[in-house]
N, C-alpha and C. Protein backbone atom coordinates (compact mmCIF):
# COMPACT_ATOMS: atom_id res chain seq x y z
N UNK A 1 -42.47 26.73 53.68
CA UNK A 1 -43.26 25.70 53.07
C UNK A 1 -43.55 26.12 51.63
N UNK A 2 -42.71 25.30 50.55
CA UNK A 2 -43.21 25.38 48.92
C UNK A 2 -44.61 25.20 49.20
N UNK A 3 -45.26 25.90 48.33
CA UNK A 3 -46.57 25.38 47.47
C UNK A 3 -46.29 24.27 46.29
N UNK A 4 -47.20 23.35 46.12
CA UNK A 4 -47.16 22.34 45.47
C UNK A 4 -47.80 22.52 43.86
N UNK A 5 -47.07 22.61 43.14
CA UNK A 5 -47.63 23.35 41.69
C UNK A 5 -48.22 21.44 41.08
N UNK A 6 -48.95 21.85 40.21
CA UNK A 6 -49.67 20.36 39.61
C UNK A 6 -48.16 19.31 39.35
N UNK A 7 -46.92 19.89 38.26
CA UNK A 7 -46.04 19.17 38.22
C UNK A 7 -45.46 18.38 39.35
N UNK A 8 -44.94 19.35 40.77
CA UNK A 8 -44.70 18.54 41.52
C UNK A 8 -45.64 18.16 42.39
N UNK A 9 -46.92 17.98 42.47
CA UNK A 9 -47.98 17.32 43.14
C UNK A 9 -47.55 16.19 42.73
N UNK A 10 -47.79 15.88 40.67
CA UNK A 10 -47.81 14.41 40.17
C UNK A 10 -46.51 13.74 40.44
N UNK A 11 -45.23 14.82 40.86
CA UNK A 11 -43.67 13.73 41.03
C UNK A 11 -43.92 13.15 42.48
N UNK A 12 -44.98 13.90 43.15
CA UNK A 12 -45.06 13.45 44.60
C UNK A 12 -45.36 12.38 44.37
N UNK A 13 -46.60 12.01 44.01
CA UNK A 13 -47.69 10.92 43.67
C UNK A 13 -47.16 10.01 43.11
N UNK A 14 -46.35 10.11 42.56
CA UNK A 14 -45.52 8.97 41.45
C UNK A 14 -44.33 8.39 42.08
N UNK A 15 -43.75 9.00 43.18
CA UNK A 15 -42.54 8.99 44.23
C UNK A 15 -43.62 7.67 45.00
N UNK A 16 -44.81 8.49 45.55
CA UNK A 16 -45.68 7.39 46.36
C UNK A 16 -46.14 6.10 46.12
N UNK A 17 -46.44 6.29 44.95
CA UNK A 17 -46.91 5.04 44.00
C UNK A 17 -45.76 3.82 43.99
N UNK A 18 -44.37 4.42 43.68
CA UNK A 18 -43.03 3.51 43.64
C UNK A 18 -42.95 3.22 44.35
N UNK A 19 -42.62 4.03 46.13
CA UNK A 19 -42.44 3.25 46.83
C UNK A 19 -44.08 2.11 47.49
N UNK A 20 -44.70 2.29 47.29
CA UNK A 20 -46.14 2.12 47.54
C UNK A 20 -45.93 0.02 46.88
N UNK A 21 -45.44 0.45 45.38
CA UNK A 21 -44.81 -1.10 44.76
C UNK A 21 -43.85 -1.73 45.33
N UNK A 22 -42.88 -0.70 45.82
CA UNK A 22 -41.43 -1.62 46.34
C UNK A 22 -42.14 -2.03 47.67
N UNK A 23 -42.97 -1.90 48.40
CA UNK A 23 -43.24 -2.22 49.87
C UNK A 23 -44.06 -3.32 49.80
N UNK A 24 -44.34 -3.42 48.30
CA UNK A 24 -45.89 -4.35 47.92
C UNK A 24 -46.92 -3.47 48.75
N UNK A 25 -47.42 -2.56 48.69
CA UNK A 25 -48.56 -2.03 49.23
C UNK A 25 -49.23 -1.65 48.49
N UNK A 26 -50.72 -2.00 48.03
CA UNK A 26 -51.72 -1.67 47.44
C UNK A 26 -52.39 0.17 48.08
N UNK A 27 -51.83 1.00 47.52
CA UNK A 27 -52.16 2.07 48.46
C UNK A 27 -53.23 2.85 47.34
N UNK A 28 -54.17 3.20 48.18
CA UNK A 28 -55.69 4.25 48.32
C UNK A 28 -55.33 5.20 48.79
N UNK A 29 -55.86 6.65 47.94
CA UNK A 29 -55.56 7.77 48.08
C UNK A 29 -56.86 8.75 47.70
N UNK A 30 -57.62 9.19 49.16
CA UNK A 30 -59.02 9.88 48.33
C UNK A 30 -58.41 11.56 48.91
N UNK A 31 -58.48 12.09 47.65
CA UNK A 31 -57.86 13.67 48.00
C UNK A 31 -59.30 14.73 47.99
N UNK A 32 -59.35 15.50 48.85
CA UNK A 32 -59.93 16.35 49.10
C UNK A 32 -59.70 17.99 48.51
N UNK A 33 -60.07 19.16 48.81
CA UNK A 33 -59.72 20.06 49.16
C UNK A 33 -58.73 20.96 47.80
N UNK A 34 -57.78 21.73 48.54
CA UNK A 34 -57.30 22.35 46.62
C UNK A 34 -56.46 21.30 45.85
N UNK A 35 -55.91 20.46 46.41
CA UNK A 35 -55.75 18.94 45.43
C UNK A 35 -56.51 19.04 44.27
N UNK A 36 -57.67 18.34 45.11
CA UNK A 36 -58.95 17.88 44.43
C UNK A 36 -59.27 19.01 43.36
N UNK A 37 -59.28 20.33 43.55
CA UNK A 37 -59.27 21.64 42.54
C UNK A 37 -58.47 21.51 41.28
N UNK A 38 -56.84 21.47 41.89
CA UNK A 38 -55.98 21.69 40.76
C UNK A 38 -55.85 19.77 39.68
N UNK A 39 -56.08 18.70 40.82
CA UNK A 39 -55.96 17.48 39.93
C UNK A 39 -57.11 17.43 38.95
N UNK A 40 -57.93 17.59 39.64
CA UNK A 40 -59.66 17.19 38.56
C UNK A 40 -60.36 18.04 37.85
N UNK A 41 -59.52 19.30 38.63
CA UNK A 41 -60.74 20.37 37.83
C UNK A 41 -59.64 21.52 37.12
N UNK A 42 -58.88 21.36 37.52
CA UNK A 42 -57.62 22.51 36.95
C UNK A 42 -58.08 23.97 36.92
N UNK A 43 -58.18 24.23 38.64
CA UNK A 43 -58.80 25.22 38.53
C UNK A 43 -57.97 26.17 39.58
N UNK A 44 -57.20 26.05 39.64
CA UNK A 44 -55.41 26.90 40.38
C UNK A 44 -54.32 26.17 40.04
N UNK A 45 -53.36 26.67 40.27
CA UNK A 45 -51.94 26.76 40.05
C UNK A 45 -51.15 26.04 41.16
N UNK A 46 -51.82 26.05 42.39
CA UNK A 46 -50.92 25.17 43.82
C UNK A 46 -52.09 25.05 44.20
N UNK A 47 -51.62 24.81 45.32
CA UNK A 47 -51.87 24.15 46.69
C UNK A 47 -50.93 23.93 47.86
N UNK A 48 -51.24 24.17 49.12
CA UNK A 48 -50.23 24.46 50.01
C UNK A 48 -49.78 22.74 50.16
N UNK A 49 -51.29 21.86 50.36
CA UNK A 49 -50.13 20.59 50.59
C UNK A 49 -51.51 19.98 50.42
N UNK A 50 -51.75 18.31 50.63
CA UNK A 50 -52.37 17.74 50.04
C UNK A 50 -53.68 16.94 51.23
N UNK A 51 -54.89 17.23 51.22
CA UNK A 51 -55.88 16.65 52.06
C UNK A 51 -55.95 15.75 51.63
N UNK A 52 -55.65 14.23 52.12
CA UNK A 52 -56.18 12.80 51.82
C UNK A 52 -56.17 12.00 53.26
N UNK A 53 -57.45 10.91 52.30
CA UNK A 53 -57.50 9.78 52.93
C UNK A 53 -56.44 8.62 52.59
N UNK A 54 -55.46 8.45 53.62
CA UNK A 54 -55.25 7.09 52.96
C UNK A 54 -55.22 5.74 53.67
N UNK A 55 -55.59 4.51 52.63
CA UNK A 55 -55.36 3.42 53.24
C UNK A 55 -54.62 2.06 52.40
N UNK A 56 -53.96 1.67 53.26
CA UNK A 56 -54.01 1.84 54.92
C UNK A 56 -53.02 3.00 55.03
N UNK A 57 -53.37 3.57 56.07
CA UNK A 57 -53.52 4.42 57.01
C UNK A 57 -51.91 4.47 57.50
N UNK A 58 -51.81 4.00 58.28
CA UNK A 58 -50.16 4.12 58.75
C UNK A 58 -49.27 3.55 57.82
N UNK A 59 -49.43 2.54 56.86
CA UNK A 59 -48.35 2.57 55.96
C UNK A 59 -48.54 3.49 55.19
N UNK A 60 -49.78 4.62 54.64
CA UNK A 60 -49.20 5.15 53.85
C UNK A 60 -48.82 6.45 54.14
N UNK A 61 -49.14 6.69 55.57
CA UNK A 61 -48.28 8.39 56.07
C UNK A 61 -46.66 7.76 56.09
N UNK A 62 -46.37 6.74 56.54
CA UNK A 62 -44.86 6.25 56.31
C UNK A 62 -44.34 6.44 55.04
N UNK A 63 -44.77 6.15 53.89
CA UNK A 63 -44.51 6.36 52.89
C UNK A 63 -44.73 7.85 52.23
N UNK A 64 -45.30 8.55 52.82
CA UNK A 64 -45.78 9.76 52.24
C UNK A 64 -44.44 10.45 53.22
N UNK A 65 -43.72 10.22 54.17
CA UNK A 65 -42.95 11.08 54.96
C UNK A 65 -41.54 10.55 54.24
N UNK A 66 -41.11 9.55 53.63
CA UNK A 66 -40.10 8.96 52.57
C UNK A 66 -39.83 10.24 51.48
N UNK A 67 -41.38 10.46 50.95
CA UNK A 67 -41.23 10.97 49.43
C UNK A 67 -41.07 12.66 50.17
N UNK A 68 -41.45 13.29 51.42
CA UNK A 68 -41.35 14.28 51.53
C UNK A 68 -40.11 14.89 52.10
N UNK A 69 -39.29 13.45 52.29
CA UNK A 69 -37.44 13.67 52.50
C UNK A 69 -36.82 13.50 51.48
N UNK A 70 -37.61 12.52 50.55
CA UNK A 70 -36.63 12.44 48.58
C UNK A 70 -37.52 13.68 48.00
N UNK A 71 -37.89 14.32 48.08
CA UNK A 71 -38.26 15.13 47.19
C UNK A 71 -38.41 16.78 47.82
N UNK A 72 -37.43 17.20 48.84
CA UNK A 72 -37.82 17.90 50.06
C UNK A 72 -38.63 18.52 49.87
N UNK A 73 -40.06 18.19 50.43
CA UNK A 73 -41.18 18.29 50.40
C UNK A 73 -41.33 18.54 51.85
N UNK A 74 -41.94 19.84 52.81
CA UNK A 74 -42.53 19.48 54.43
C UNK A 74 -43.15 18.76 54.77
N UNK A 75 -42.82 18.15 55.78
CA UNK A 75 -43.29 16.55 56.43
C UNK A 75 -44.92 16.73 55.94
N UNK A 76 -45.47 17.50 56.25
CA UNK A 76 -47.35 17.24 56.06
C UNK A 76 -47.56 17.52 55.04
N UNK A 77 -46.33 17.43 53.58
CA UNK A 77 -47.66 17.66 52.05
C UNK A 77 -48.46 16.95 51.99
N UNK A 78 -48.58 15.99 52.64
CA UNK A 78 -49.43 15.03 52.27
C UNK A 78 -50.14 14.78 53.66
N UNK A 79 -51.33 15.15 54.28
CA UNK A 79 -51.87 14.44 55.62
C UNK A 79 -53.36 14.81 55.56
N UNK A 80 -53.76 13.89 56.83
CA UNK A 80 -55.57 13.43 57.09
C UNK A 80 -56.13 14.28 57.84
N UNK A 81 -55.53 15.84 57.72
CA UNK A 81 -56.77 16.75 58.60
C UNK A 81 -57.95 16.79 58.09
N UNK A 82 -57.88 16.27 57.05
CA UNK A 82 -59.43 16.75 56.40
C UNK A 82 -60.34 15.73 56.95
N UNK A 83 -60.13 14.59 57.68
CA UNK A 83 -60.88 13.51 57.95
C UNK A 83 -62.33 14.54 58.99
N UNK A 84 -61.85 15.31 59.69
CA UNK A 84 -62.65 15.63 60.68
C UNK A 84 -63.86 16.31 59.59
N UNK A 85 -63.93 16.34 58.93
CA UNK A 85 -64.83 17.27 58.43
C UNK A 85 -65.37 16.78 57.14
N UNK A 86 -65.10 15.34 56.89
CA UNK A 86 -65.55 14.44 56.09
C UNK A 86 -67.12 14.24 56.46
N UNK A 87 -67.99 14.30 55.51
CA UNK A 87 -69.47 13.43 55.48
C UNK A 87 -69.63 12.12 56.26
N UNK A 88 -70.84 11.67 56.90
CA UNK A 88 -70.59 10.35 56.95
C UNK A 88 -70.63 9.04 55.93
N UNK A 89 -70.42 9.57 54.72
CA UNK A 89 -70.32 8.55 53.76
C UNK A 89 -69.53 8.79 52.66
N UNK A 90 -68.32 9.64 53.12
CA UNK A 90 -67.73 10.23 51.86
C UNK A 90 -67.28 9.43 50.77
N UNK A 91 -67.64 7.77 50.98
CA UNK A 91 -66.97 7.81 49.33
C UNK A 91 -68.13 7.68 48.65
N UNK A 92 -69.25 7.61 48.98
CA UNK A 92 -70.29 8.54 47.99
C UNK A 92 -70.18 9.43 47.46
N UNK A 93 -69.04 11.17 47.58
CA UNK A 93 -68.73 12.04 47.10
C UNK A 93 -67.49 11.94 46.69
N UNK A 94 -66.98 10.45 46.06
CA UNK A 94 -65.49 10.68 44.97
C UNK A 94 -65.82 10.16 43.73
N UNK A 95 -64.33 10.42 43.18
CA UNK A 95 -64.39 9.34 41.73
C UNK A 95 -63.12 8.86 41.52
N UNK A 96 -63.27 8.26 40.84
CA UNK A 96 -62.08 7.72 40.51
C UNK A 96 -60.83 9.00 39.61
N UNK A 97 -59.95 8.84 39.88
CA UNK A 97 -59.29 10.04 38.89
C UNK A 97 -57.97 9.72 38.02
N UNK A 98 -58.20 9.19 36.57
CA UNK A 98 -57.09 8.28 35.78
C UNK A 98 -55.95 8.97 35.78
N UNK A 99 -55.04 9.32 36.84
CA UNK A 99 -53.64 9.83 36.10
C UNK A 99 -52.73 8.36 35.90
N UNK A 100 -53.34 7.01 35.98
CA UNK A 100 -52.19 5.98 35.99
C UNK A 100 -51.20 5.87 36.45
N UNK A 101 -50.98 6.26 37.82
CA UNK A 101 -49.83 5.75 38.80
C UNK A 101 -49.43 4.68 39.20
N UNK A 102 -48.76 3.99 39.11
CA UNK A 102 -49.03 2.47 39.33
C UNK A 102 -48.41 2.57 40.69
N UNK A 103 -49.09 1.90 41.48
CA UNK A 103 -49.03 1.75 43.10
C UNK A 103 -50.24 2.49 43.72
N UNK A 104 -50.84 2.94 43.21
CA UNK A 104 -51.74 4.15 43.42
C UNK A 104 -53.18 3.89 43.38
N UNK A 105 -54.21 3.57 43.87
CA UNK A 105 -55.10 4.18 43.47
C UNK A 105 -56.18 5.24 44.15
N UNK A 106 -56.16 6.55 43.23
CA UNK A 106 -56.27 7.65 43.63
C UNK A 106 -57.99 8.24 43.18
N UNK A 107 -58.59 8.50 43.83
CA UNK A 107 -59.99 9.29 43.89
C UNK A 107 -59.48 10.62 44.41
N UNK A 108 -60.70 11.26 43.54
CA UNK A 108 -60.61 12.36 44.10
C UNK A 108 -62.11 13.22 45.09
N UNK A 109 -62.66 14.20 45.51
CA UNK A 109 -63.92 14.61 45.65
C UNK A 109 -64.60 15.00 44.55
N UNK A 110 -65.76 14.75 44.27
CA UNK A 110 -66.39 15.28 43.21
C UNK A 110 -67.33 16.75 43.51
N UNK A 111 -66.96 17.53 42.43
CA UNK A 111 -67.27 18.74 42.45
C UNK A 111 -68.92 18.86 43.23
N UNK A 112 -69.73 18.34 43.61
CA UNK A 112 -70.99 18.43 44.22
C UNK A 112 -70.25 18.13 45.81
N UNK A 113 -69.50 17.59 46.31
CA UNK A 113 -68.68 16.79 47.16
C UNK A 113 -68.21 18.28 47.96
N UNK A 114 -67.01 18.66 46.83
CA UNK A 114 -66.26 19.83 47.39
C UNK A 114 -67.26 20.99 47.83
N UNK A 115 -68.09 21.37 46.67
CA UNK A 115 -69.42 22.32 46.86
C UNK A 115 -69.41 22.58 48.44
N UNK A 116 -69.97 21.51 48.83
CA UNK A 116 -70.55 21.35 49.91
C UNK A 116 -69.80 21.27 51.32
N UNK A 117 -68.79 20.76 51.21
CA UNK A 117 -67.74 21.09 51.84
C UNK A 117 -67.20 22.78 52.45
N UNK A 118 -66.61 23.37 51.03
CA UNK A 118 -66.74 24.38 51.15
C UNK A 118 -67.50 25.28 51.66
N UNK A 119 -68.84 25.25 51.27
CA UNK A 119 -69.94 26.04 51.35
C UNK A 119 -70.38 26.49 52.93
N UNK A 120 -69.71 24.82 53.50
CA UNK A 120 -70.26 24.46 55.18
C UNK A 120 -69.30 25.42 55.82
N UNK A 121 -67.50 25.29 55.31
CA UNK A 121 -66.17 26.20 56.06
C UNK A 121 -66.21 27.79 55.58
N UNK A 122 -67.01 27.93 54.19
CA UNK A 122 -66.98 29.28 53.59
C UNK A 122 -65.89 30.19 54.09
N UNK A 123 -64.78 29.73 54.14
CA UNK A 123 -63.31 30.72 55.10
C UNK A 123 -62.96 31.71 53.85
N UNK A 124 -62.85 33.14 54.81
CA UNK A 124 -62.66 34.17 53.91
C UNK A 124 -61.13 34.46 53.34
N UNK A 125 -60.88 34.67 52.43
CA UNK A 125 -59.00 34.83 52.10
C UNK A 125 -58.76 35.84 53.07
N UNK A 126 -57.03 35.43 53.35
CA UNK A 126 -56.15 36.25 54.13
C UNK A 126 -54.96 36.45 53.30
N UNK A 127 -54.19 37.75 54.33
CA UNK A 127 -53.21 37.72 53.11
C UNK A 127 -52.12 36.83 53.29
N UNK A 128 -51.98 35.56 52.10
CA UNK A 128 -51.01 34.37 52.55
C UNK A 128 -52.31 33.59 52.34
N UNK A 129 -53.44 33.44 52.04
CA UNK A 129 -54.08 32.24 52.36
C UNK A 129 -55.45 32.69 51.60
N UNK A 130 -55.73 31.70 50.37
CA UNK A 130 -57.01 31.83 49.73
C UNK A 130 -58.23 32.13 49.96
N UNK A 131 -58.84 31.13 51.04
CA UNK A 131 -59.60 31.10 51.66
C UNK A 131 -60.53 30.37 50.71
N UNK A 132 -62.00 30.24 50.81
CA UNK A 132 -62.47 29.31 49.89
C UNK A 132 -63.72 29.93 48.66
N UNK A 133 -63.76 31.38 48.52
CA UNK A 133 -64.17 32.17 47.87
C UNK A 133 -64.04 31.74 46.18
N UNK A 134 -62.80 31.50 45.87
CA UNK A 134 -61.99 31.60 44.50
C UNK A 134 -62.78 30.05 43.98
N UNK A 135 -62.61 29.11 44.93
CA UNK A 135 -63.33 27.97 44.88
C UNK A 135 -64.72 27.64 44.64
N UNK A 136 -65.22 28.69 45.55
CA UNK A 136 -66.56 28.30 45.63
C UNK A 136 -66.94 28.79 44.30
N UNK A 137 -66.46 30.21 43.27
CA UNK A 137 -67.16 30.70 42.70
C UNK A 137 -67.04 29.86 41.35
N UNK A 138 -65.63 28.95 41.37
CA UNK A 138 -65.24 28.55 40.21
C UNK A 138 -66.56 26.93 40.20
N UNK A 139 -66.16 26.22 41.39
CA UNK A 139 -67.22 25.61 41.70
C UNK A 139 -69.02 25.71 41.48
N UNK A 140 -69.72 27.05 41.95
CA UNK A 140 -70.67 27.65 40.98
C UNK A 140 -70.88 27.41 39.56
N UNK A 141 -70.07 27.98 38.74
CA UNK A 141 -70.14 28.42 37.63
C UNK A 141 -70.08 26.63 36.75
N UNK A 142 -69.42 25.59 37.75
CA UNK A 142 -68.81 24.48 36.80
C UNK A 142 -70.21 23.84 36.81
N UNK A 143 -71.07 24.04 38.27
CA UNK A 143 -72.19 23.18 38.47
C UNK A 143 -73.50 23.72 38.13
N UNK A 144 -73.40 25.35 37.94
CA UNK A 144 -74.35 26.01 37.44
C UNK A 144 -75.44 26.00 38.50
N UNK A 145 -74.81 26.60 39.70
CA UNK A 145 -75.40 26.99 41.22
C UNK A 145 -75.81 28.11 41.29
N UNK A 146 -77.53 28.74 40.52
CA UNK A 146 -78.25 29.77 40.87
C UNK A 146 -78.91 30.24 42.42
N UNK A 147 -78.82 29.54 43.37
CA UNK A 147 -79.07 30.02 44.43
C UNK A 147 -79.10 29.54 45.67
N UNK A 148 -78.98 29.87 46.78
CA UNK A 148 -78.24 29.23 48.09
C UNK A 148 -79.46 27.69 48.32
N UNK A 149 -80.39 27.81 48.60
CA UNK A 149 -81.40 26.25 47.93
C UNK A 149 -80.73 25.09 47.39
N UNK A 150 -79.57 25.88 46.32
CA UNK A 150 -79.16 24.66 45.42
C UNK A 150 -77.99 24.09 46.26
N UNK A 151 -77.22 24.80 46.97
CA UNK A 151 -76.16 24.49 47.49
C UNK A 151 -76.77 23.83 48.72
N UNK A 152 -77.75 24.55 49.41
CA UNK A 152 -77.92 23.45 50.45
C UNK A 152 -78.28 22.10 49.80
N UNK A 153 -79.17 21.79 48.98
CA UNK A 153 -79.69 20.72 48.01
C UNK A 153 -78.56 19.34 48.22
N UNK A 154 -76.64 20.26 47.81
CA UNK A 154 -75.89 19.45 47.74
C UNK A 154 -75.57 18.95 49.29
N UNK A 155 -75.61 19.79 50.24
CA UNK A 155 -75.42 19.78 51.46
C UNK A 155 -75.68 18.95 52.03
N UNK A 156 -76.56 18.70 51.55
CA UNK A 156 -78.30 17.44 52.04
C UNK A 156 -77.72 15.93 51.80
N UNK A 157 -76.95 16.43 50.70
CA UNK A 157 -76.76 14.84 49.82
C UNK A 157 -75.47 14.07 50.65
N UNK A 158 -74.93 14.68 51.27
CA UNK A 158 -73.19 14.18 51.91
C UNK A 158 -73.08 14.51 53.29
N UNK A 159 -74.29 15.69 53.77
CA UNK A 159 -73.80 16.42 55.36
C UNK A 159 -75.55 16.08 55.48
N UNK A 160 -75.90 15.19 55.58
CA UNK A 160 -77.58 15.18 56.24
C UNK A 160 -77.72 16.03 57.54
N UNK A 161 -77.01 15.95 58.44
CA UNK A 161 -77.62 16.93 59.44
C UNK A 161 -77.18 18.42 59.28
N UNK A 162 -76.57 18.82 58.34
CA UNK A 162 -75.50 20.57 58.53
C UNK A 162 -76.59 21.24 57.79
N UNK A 163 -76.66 22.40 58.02
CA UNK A 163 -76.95 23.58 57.82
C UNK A 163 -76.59 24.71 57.34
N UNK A 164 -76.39 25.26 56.22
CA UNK A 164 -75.35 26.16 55.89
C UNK A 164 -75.24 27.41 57.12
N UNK A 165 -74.09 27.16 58.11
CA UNK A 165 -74.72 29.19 58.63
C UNK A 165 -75.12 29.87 58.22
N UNK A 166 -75.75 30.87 59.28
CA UNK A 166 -76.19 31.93 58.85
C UNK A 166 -75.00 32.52 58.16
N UNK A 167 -74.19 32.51 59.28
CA UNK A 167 -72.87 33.75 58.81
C UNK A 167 -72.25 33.36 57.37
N UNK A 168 -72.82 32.38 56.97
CA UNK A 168 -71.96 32.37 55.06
C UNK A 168 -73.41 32.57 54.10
N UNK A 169 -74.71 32.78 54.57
CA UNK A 169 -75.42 32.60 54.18
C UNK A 169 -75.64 34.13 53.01
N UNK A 170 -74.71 35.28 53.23
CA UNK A 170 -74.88 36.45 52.72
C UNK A 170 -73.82 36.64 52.02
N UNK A 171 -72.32 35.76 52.12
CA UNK A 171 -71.33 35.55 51.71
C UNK A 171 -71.36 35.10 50.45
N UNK A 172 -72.13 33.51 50.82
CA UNK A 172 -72.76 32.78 49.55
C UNK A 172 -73.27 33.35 48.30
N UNK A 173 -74.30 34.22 49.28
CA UNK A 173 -75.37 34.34 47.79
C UNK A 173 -74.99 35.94 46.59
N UNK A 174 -73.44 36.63 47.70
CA UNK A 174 -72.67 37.23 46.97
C UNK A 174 -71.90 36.77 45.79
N UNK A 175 -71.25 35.60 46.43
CA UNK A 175 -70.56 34.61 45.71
C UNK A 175 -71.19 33.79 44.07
N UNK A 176 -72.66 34.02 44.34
CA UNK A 176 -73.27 33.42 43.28
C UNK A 176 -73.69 34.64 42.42
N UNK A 177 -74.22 35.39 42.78
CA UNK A 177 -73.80 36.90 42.02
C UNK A 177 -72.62 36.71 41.01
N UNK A 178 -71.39 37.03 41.88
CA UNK A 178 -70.18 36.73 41.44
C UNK A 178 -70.26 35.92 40.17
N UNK A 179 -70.54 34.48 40.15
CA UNK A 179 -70.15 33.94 39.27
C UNK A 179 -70.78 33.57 38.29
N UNK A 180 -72.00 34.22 38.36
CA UNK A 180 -72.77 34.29 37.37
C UNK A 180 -73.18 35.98 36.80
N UNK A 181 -71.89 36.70 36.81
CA UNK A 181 -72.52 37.66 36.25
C UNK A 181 -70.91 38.62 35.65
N UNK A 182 -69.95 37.40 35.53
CA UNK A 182 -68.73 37.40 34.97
C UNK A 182 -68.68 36.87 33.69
């Protein structure tokens, strides 16, 4: 499985968008996760493959499995695991995000959005796999997150019932160390 560098993220997206016009399909695309990192915030280099919402829904995994045979791309660069772990109101936590695709229209999470997200999975890197450390700290520093309070604060705003664990709760407030003292 390539990692998806920003260039070929946008040939993906633009592959989607075309066929998205030739089908006449008005297609919605809300991306989550290191997407959402490297499109909006340019804050890595890849991404293994792409967390979105899309709708509709079955036409556009059809179309997303097209562009990942024209562009040999693995069948899931593009898929909806992230749904399970969505807010109950997540498009309260997007925005709109102008790259002008035509066929496309694409949101992304907004950095208070991801925060919180993260903060809830806090997954430690492995070797082969980031984990959400690199994120969280770059995330910190963009939102100017002095202390675990603030992050729950965001928590509050998208996950009303979650709780940060305990078990990231010492992780975290390393993490804010971290990025405020670089």
């Amino acid at each position: 499985m390539r990692n998806l560098d920003r260039k070929t993220l946008e040939a993906a997206l633009t592959e989607l968008g075309r066929h998205a016009l030739t089908e006449g399909i008005d297609l919605e695309i809300s991306i989550y996760g290191g997407s959402a990192m490297l499109l909006a915030y340019d804050s890595r280099n890849a991404t293994k493959d792409v967390d979105a919402v899309l709708n509709p829904r079955d036409q556009g995994t059809a179309l997303a499995k097209k562009v990942a045979q024209s562009l040999s791309l693995h069948d899931d660069w593009l898929n909806d695991d992230v749904v399970q772990f969505l807010g109950p109101t997540p498009i309260n936590g997007r925005r709109r995000l102008p790259l002008g695709i035509p066929g496309l229209t694409i949101y992304v999470a907004t950095a208070n959005y991801l925060l919180a997200m993260k903060a809830l999975s806090c997954r430690d890197p492995l070797p082969g796999y980031r984990g959400d450390h690199e994120d969280l700290i770059f995330l910190f520093r963009k939102i100017g997150i002095k202390s675990v309070g603030e992050i729950q604060d965001r928590i509050d705003q998208f996950f009303p019932d979650e709780v940060i664990p305990k078990k990231n709760r010492a992780t975290l407030t390393e993490l804010i160390e971290e990025a405020n003292h670089a």
